[in-house]
Protein backbone atom coordinates (compact mmCIF):
# COMPACT_ATOMS: atom_id res chain seq x y z
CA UNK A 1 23.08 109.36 119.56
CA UNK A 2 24.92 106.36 118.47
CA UNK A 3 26.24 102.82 119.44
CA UNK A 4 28.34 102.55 122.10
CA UNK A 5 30.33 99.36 123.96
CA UNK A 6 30.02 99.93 127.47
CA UNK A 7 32.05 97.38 129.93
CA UNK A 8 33.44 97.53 133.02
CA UNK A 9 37.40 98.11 133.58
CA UNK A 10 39.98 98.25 135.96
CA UNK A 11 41.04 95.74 139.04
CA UNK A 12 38.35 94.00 141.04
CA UNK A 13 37.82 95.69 144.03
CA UNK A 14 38.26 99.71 141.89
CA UNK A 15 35.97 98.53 139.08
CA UNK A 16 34.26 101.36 136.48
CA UNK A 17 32.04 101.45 133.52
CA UNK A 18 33.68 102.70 130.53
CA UNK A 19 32.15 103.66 127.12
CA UNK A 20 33.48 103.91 123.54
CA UNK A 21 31.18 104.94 120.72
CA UNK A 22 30.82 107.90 118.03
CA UNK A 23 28.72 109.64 120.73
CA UNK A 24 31.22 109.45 123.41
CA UNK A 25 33.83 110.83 121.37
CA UNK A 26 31.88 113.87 120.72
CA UNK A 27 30.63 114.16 123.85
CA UNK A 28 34.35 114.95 125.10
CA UNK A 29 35.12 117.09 122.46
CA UNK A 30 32.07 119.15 123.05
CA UNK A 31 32.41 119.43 126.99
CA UNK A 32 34.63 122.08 127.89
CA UNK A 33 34.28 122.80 131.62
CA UNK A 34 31.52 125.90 131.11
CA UNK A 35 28.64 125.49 132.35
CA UNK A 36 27.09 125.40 128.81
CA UNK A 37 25.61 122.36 126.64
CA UNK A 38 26.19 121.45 123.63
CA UNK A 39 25.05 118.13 121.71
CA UNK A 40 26.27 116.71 118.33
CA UNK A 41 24.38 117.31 114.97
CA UNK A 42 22.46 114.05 114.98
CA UNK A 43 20.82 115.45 118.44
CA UNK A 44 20.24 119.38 116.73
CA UNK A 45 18.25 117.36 114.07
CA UNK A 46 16.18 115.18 116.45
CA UNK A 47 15.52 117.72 118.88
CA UNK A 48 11.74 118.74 118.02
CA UNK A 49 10.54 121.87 117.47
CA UNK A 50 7.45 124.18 117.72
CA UNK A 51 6.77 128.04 117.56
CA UNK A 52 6.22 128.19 121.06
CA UNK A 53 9.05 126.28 122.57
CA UNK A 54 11.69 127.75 124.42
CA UNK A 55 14.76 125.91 123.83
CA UNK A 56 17.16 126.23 121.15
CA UNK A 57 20.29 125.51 119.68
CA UNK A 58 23.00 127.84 118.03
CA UNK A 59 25.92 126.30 116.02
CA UNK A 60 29.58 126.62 117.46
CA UNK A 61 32.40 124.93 116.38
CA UNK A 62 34.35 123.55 119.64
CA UNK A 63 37.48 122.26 119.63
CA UNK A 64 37.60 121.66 115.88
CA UNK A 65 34.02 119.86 115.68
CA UNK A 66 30.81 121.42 115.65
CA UNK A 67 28.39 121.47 118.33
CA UNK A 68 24.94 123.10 118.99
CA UNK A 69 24.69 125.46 121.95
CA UNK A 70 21.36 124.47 123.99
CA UNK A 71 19.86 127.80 125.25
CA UNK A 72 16.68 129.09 126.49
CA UNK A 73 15.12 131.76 123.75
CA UNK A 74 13.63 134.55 125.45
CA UNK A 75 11.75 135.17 122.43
């Protein structure tokens, strides 16, 4: 979660948004084709919790930054 300057690019007839931010950058660094997702620190710390939920993150360092696996406990 951060700022980000979104505009649209490219000739007029092939236009498409693009984005630059702190969250965009991590974003890339974080996807890395799996079918897995993983979100920055500032979302691990957000993300609420309760003893009954289900969902949970695990730190993982990817590509040199870390990121927090999203996974379903099955505890």
């Amino acid at each position: 979660m951060s700022k980000a300057v979104v505009s649209l690019v490219g000739l007029q007839n092939s236009r498409y948004a693009k984005a630059v931010g702190r969250c965009i950058y991590f974003a890339t660094k974080l996807s890395a084709g799996k079918n897995e997702i993983y979100v920055d620190k500032s979302i691990d710390e957000a993300w609420p919790t309760t003893k009954e939920g289900k969902v949970r993150t695990q730190l993982r360092k990817i590509r040199g930054v870390d990121g927090y696996l999203v996974y379903e406990s099955t505890e």
